[in-house]
PDB file of N, CA and C in Angstrom:
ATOM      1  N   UNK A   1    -134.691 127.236  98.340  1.00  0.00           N
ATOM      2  CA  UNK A   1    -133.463 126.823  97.718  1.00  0.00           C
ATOM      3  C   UNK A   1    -132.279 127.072  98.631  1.00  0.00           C
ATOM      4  N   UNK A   2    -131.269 126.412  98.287  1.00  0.00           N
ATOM      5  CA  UNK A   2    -130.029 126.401  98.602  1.00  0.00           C
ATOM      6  C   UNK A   2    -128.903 126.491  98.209  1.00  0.00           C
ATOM      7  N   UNK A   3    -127.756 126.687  98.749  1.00  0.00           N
ATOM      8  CA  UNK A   3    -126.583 127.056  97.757  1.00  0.00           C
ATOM      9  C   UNK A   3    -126.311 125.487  97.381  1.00  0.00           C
ATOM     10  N   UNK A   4    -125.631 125.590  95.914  1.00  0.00           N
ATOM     11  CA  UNK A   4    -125.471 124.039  95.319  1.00  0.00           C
ATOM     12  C   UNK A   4    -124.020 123.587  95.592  1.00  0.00           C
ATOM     13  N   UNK A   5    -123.912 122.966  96.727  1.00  0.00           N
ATOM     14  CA  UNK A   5    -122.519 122.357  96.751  1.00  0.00           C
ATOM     15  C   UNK A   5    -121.700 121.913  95.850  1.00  0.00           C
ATOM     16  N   UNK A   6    -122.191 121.062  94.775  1.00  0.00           N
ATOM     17  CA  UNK A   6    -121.675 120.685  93.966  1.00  0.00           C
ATOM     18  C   UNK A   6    -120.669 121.582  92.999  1.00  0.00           C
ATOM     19  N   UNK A   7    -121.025 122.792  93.041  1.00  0.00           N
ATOM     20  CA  UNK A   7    -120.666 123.823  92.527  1.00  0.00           C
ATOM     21  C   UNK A   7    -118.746 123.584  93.081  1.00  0.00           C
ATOM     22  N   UNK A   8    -118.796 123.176  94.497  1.00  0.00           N
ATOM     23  CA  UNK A   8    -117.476 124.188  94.863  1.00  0.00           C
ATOM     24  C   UNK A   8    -116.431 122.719  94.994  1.00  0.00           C
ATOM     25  N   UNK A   9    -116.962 121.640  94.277  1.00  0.00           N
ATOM     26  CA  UNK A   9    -116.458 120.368  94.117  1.00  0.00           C
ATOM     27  C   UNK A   9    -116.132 119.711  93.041  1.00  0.00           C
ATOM     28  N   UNK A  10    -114.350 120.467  92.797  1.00  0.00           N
ATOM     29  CA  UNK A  10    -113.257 120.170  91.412  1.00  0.00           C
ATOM     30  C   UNK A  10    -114.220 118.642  90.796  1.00  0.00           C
ATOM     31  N   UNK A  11    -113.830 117.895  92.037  1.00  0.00           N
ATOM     32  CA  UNK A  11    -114.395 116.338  91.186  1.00  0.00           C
ATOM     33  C   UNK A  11    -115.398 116.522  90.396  1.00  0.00           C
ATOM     34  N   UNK A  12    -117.208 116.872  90.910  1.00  0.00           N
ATOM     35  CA  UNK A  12    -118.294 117.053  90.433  1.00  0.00           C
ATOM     36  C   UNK A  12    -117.987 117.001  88.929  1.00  0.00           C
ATOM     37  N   UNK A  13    -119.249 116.942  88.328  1.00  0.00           N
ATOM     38  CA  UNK A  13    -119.677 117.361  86.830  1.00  0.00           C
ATOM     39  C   UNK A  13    -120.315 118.827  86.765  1.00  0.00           C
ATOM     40  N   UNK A  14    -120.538 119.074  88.061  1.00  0.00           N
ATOM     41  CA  UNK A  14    -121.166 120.543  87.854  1.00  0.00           C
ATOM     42  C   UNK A  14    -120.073 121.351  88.880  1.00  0.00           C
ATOM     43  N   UNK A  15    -118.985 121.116  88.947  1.00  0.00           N
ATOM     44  CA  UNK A  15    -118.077 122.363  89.297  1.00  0.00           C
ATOM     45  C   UNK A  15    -117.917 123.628  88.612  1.00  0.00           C
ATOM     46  N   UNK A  16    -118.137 124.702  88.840  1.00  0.00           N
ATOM     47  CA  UNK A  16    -118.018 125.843  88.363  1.00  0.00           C
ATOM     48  C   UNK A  16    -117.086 126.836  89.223  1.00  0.00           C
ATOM     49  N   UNK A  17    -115.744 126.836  88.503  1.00  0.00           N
ATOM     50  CA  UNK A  17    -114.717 127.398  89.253  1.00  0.00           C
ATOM     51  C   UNK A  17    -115.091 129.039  89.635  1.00  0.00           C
ATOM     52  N   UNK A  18    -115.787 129.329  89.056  1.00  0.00           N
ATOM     53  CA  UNK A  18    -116.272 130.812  89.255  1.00  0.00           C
ATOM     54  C   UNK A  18    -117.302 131.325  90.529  1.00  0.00           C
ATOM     55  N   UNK A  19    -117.895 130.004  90.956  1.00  0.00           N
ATOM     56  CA  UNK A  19    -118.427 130.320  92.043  1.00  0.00           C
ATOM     57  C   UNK A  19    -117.976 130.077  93.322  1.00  0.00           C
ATOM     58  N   UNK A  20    -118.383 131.505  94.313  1.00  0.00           N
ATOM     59  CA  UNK A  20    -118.113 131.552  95.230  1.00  0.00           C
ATOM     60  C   UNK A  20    -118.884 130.776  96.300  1.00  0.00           C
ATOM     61  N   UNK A  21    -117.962 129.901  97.493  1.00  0.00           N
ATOM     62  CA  UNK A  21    -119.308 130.045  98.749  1.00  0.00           C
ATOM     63  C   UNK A  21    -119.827 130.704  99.981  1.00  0.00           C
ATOM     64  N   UNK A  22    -118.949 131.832  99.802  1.00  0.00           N
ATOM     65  CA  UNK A  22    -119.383 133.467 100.703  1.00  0.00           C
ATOM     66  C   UNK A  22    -120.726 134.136  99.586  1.00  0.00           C
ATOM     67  N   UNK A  23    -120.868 133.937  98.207  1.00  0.00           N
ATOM     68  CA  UNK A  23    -121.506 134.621  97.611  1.00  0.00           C
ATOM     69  C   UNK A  23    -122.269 133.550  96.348  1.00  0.00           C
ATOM     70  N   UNK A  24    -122.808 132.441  96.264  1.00  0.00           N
ATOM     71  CA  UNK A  24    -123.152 131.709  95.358  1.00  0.00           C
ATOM     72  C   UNK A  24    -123.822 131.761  94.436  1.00  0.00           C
ATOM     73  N   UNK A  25    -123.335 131.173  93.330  1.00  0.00           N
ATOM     74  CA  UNK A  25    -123.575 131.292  91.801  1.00  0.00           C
ATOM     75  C   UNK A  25    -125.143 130.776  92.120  1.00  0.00           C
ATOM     76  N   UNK A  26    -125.078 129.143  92.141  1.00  0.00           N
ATOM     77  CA  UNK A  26    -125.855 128.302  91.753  1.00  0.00           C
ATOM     78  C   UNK A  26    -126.645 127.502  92.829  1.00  0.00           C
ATOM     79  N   UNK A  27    -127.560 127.718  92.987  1.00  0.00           N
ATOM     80  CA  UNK A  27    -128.884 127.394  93.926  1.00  0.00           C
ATOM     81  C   UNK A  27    -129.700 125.474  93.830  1.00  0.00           C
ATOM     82  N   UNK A  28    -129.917 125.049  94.578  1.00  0.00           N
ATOM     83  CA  UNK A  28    -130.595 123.849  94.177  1.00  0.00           C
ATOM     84  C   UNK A  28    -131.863 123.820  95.077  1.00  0.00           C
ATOM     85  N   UNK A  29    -132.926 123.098  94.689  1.00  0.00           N
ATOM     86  CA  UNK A  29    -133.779 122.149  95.641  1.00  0.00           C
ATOM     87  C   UNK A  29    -134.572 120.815  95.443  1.00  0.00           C
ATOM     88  N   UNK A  30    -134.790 121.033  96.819  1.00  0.00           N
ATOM     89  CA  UNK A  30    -135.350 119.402  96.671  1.00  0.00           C
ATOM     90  C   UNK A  30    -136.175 119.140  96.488  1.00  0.00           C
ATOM     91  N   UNK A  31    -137.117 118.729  95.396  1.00  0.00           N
ATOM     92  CA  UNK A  31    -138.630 118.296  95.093  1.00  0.00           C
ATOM     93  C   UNK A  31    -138.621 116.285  94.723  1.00  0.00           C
ATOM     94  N   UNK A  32    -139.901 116.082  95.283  1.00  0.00           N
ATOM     95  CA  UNK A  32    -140.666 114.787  95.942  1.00  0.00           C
ATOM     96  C   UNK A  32    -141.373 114.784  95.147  1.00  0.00           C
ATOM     97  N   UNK A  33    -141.874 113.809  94.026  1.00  0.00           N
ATOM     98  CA  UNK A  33    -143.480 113.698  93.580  1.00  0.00           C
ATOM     99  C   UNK A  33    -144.336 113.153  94.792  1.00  0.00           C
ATOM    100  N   UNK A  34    -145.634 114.153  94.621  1.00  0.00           N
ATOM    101  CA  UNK A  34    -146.751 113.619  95.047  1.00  0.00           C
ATOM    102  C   UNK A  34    -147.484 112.448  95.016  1.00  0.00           C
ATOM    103  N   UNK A  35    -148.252 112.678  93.605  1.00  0.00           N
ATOM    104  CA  UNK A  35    -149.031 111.665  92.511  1.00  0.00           C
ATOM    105  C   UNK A  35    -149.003 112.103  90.990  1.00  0.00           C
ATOM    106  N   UNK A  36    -149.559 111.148  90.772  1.00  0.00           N
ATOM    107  CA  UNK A  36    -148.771 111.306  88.917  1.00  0.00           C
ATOM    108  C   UNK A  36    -149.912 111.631  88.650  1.00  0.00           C
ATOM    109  N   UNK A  37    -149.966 112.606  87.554  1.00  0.00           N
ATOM    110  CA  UNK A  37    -151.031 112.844  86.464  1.00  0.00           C
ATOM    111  C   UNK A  37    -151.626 111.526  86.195  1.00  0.00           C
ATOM    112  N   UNK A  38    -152.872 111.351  85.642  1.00  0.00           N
ATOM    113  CA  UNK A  38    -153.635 110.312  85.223  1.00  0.00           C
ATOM    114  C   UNK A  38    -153.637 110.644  83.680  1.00  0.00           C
ATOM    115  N   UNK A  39    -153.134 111.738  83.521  1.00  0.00           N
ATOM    116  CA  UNK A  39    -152.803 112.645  82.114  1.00  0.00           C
ATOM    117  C   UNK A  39    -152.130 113.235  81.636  1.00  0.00           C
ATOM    118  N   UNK A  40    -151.355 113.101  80.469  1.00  0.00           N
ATOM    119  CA  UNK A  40    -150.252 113.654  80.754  1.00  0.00           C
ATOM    120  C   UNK A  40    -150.861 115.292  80.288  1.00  0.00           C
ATOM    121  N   UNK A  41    -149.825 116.331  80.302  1.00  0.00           N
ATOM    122  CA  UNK A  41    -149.695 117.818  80.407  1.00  0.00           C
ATOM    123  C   UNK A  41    -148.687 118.134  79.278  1.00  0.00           C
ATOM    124  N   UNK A  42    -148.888 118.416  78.591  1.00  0.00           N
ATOM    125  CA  UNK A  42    -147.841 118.673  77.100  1.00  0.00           C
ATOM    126  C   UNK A  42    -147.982 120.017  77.242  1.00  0.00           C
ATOM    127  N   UNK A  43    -146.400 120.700  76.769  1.00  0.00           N
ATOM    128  CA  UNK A  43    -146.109 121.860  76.810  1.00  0.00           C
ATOM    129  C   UNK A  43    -147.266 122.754  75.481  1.00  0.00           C
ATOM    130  N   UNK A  44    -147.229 122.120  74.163  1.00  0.00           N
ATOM    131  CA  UNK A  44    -148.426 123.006  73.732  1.00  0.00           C
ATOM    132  C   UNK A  44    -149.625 122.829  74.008  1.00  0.00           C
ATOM    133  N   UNK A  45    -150.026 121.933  75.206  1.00  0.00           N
ATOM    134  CA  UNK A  45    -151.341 121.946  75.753  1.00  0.00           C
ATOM    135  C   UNK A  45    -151.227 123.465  76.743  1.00  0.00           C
ATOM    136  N   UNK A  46    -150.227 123.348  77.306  1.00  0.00           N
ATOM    137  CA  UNK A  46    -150.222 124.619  78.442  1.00  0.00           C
ATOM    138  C   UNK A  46    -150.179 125.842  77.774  1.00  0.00           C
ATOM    139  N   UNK A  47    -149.127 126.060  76.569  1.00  0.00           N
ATOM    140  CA  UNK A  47    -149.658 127.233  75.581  1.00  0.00           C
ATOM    141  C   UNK A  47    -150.589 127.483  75.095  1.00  0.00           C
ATOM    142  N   UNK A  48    -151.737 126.351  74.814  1.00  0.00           N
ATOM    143  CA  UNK A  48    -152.765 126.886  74.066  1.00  0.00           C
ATOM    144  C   UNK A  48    -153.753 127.116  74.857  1.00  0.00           C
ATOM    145  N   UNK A  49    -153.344 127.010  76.698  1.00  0.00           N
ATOM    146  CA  UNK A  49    -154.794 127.246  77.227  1.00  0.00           C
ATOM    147  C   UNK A  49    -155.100 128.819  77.852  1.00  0.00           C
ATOM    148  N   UNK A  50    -156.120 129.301  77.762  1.00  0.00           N
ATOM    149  CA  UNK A  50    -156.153 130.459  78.166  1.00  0.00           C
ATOM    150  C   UNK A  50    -155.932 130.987  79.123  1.00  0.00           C
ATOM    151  N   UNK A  51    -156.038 130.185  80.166  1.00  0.00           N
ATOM    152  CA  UNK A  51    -156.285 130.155  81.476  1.00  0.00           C
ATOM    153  C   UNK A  51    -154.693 130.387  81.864  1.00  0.00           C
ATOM    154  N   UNK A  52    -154.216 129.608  80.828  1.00  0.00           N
ATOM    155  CA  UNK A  52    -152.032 130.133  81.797  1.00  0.00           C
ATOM    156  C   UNK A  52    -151.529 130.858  80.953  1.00  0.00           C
ATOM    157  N   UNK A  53    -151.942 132.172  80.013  1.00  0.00           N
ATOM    158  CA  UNK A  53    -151.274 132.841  79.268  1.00  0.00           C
ATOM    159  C   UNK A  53    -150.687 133.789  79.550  1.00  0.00           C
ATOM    160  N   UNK A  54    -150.818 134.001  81.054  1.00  0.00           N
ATOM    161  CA  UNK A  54    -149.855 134.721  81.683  1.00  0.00           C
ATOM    162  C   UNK A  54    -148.902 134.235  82.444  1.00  0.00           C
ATOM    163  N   UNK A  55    -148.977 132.828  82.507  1.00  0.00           N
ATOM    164  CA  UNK A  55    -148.065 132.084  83.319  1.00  0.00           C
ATOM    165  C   UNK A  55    -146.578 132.572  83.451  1.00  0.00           C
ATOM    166  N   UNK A  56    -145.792 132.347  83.759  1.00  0.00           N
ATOM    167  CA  UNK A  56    -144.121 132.649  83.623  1.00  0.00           C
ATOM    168  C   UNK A  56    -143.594 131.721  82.649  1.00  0.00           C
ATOM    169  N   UNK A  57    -143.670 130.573  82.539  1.00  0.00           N
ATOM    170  CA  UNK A  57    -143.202 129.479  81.434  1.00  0.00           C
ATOM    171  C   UNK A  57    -143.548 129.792  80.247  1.00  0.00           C
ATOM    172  N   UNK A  58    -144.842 130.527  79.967  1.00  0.00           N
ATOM    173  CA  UNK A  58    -145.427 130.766  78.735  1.00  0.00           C
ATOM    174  C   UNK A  58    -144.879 132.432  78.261  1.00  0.00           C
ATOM    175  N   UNK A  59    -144.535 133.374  79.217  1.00  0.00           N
ATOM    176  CA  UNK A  59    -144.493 134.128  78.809  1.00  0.00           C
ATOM    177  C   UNK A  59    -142.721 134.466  78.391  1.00  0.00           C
ATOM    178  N   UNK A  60    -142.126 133.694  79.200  1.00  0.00           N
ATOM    179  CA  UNK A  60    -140.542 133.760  79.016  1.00  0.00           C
ATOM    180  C   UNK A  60    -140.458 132.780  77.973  1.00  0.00           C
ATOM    181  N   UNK A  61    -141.285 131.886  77.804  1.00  0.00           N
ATOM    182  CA  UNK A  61    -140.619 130.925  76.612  1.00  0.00           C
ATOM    183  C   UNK A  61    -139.527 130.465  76.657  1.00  0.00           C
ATOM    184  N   UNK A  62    -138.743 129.850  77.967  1.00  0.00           N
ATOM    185  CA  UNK A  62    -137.723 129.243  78.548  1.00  0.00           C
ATOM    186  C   UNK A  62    -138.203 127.785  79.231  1.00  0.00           C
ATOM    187  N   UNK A  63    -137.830 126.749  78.987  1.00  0.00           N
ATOM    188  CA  UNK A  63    -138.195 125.675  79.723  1.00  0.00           C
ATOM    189  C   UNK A  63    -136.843 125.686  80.926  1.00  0.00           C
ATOM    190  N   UNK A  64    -137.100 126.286  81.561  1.00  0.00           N
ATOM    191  CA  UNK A  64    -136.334 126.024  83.235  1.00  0.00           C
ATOM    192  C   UNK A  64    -136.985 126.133  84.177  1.00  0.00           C
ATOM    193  N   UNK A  65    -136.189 127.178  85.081  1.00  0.00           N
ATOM    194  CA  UNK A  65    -137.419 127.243  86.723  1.00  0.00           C
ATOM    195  C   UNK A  65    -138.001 128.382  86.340  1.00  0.00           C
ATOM    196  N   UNK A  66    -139.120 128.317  86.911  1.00  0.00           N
ATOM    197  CA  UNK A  66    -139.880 129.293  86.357  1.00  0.00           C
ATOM    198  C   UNK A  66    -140.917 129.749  87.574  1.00  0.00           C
ATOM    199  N   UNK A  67    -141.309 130.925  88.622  1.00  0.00           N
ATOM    200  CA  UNK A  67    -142.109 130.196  89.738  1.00  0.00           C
ATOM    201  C   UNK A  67    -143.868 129.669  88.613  1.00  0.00           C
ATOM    202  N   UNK A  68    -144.363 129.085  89.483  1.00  0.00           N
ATOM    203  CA  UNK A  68    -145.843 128.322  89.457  1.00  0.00           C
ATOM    204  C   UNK A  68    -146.756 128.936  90.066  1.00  0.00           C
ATOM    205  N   UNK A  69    -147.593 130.169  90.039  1.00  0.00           N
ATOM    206  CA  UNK A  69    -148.612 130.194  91.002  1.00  0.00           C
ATOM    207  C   UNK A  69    -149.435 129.389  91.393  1.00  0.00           C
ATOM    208  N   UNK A  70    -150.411 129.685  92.692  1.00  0.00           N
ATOM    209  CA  UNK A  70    -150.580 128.374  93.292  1.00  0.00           C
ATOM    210  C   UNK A  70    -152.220 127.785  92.071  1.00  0.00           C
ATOM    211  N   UNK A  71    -152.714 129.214  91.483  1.00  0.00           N
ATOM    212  CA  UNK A  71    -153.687 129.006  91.102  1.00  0.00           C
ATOM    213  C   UNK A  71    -153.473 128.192  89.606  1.00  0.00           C
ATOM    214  N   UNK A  72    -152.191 128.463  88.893  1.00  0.00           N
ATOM    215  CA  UNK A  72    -152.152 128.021  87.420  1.00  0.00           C
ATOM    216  C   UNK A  72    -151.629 126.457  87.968  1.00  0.00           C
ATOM    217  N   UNK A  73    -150.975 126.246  88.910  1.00  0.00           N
ATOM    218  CA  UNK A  73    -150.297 124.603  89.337  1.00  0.00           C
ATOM    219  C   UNK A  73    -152.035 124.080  89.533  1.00  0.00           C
ATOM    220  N   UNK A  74    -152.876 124.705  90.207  1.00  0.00           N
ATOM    221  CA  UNK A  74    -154.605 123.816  90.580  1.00  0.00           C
ATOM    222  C   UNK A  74    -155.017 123.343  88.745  1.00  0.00           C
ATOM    223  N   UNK A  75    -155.053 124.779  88.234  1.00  0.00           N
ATOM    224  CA  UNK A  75    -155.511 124.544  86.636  1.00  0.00           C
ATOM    225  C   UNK A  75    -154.911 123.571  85.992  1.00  0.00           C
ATOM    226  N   UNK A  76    -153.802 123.098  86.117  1.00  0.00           N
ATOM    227  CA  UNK A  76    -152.547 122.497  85.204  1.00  0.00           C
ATOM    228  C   UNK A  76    -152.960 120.866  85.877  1.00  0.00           C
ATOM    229  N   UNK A  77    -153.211 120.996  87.114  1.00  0.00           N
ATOM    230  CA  UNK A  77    -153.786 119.713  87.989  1.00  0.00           C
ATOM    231  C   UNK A  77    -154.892 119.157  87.416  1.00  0.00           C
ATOM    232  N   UNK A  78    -156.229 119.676  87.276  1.00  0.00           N
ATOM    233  CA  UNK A  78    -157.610 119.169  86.911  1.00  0.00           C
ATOM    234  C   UNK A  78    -157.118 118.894  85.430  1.00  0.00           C
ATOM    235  N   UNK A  79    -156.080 119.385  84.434  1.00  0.00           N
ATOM    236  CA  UNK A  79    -155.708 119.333  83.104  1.00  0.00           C
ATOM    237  C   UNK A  79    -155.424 117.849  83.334  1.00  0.00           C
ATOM    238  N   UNK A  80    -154.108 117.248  84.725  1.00  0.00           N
ATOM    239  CA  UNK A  80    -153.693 116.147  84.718  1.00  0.00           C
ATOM    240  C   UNK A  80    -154.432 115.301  85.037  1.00  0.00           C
ATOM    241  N   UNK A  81    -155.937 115.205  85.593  1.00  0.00           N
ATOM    242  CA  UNK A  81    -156.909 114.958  86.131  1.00  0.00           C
ATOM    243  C   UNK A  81    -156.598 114.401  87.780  1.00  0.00           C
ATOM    244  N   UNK A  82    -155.889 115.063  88.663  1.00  0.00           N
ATOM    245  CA  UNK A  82    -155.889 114.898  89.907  1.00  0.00           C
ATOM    246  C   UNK A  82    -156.277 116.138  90.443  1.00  0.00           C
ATOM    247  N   UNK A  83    -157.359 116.562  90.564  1.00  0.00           N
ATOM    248  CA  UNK A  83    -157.512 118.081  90.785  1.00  0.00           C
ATOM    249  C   UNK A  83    -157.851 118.038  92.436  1.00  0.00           C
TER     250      UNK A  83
END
């Protein structure tokens, strides 16, 4: 990640006068899709599986960033059927 420019830009929709850019609030990055699921992945599919009940998404119960280990993103993959 990176510091979010947008932050320190009056015009923007995401200006936030409170952040600094010696010390930054708000972080961004850049993600690319790969390939698409052949399936989709529903959030109470990922709660009800055993296999990610320790995940970070499941255990904070926050839909934001959350990290992915590399092993629950493989599980969550064969779920989408591109494994």
């Amino acid at each position: 990640g990176y510091p979010d420019h947008t932050a320190w830009d009056p015009q923007h929709d995401y200006f936030d006068a409170k952040s600094d850019p010696d010390t930054p609030t708000w972080y961004m990055v850049d993600v690319k899709a790969v390939q698409p699921f052949r399936t989709m992945v529903t959030l109470p599919q990922l709660k009800a599986d055993p296999a990610l009940t320790e995940m970070a998404l499941i255990k904070v119960g926050r839909l934001s960033v959350v990290p992915v280990a590399a092993a629950e993103w493989a599980h969550i993959c064969q779920l989408g059927g591109v494994a």
